[in-house]
C-alpha atoms as a PDB file:
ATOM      1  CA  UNK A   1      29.377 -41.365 -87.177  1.00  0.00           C
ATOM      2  CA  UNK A   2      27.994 -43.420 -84.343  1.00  0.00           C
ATOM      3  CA  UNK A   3      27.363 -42.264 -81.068  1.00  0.00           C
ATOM      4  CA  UNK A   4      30.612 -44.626 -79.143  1.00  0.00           C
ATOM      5  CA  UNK A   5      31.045 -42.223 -75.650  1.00  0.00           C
ATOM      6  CA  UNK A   6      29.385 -39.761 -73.893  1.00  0.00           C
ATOM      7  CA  UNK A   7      32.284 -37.299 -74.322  1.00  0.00           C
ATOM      8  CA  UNK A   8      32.432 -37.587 -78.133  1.00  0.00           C
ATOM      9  CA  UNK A   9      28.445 -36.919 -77.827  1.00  0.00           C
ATOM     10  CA  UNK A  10      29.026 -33.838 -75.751  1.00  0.00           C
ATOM     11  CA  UNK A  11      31.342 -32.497 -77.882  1.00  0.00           C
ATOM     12  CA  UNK A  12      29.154 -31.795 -81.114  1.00  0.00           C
ATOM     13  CA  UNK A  13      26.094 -31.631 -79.708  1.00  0.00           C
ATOM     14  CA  UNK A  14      24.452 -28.293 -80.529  1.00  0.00           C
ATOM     15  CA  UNK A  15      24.709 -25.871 -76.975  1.00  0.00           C
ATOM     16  CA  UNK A  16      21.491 -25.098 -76.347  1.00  0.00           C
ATOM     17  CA  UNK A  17      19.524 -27.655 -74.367  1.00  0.00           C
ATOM     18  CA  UNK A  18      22.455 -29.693 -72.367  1.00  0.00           C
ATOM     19  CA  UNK A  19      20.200 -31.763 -70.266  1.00  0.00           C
ATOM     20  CA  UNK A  20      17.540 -33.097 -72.900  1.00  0.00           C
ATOM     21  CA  UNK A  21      21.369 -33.578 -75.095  1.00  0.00           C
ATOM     22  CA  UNK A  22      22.735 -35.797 -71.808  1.00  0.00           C
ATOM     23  CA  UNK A  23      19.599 -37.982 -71.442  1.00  0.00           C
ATOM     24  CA  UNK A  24      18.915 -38.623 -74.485  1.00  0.00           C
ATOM     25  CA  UNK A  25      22.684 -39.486 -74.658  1.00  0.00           C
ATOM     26  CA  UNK A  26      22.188 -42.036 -72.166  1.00  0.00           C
ATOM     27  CA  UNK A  27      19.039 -43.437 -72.675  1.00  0.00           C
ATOM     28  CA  UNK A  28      20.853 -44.244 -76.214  1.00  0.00           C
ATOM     29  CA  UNK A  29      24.274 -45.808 -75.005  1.00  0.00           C
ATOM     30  CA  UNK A  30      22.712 -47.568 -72.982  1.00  0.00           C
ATOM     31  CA  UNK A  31      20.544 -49.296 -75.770  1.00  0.00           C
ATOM     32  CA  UNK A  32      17.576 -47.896 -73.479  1.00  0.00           C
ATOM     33  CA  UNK A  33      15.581 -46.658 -76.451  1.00  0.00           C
ATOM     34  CA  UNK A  34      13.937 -49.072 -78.302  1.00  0.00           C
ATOM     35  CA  UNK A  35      14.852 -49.737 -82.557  1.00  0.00           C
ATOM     36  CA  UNK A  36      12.695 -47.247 -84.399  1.00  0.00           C
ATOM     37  CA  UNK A  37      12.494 -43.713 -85.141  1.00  0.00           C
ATOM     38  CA  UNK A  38      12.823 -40.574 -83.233  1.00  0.00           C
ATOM     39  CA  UNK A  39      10.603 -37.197 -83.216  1.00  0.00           C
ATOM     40  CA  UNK A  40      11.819 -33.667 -82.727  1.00  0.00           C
ATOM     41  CA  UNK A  41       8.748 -32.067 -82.076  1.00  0.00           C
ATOM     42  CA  UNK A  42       8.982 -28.043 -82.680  1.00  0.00           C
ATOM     43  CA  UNK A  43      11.950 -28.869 -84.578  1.00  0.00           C
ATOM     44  CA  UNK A  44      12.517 -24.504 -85.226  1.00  0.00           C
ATOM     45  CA  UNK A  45      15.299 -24.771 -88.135  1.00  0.00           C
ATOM     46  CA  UNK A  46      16.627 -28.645 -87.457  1.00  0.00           C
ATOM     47  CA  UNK A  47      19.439 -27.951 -85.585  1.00  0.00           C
ATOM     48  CA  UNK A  48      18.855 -31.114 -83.082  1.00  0.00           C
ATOM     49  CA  UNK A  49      17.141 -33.049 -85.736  1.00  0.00           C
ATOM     50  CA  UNK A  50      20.093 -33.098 -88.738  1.00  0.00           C
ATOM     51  CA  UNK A  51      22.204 -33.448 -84.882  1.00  0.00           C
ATOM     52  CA  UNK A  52      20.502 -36.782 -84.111  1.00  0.00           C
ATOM     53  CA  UNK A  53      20.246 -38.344 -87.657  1.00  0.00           C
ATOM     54  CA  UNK A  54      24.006 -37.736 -88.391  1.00  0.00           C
ATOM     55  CA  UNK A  55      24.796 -39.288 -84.962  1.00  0.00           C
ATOM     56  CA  UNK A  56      21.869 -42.653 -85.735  1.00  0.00           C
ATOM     57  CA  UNK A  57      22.065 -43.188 -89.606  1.00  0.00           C
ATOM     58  CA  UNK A  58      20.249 -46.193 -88.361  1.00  0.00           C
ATOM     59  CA  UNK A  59      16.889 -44.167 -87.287  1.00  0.00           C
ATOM     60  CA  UNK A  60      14.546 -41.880 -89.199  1.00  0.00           C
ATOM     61  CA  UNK A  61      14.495 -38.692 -87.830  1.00  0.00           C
ATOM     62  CA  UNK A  62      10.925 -37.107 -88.114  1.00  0.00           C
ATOM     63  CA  UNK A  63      11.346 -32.993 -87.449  1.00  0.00           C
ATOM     64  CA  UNK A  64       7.997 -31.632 -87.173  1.00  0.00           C
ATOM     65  CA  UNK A  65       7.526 -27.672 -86.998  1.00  0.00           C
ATOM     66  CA  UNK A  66       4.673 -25.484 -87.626  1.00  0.00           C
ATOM     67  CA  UNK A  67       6.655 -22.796 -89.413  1.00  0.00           C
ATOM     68  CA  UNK A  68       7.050 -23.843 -93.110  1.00  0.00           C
ATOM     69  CA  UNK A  69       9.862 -21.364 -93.091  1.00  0.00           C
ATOM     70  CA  UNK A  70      11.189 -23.387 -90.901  1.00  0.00           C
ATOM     71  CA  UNK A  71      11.038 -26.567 -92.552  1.00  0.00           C
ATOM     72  CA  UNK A  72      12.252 -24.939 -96.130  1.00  0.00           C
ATOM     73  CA  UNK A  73      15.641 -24.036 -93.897  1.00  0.00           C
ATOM     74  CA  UNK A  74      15.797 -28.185 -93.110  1.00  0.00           C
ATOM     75  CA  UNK A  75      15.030 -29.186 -96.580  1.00  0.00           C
ATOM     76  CA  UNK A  76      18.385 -27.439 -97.808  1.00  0.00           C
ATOM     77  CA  UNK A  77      21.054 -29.294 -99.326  1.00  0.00           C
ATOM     78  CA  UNK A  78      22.619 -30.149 -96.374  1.00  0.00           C
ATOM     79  CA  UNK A  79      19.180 -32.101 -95.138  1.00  0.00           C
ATOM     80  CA  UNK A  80      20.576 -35.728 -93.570  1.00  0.00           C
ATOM     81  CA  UNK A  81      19.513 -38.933 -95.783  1.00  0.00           C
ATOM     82  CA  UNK A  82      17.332 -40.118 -92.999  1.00  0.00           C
ATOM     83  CA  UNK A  83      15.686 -36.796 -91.821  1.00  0.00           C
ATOM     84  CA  UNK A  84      12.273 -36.306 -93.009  1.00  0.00           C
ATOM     85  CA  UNK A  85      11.171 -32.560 -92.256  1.00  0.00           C
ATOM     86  CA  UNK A  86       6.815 -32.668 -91.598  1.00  0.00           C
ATOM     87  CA  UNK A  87       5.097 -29.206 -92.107  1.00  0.00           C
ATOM     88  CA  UNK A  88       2.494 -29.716 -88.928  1.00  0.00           C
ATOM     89  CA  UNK A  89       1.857 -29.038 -85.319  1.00  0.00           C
ATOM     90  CA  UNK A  90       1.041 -31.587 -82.353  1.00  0.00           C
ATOM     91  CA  UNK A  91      -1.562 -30.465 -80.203  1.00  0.00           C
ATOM     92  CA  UNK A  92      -4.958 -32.297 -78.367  1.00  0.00           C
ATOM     93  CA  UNK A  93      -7.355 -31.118 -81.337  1.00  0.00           C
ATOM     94  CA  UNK A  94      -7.637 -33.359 -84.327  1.00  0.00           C
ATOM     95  CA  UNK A  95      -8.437 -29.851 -86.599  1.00  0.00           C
ATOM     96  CA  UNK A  96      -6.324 -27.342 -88.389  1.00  0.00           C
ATOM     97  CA  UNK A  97      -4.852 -24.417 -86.062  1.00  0.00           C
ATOM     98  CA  UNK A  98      -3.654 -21.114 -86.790  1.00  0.00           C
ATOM     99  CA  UNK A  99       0.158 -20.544 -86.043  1.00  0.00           C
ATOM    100  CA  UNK A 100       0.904 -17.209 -84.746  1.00  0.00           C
END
């Protein structure tokens, strides 16, 4: 379903994180964010990421997380068409980390 008001956005947005949910939800109705995809960096279990790619079936949704049990718990079944889960971390070193 397509993002059409800010109420209906509101609505089934997941709780946590209302204010990154209402700019994001702007930026978007607005046509503020350019065509493309979108990146949920320290994406935890995909909550926000299956979220935005159910609401855009237009946009890939790349959900990076360091925790591959984290990304096995997006790659279930219920995994959107356009959600692409990435096993990795974004930092300012270009060389393998250990996640604690």
């Amino acid at each position: 379903a397509a993002v059409e008001t800010r109420a209906v956005w509101e609505r089934h947005a997941p709780a946590s994180e209302p204010i990154a949910n209402s700019l994001l939800a702007s930026l978007l109705l607005e046509d503020l964010v350019p065509e493309g995809g979108i990146l949920d960096v320290g994406a935890f279990d995909g909550v926000f990421a299956n979220f935005y790619a159910e609401l855009m079936p237009h946009r890939t949704i790349y959900a990076i997380d360091p925790s591959m049990e984290n990304i096995k718990k997006m790659r279930l079944p219920k995994q959107a068409r356009n959600l692409c889960s990435l096993w990795g971390a974004v930092g300012e070193a270009d060389e393998a980390a250990q996640v604690n």
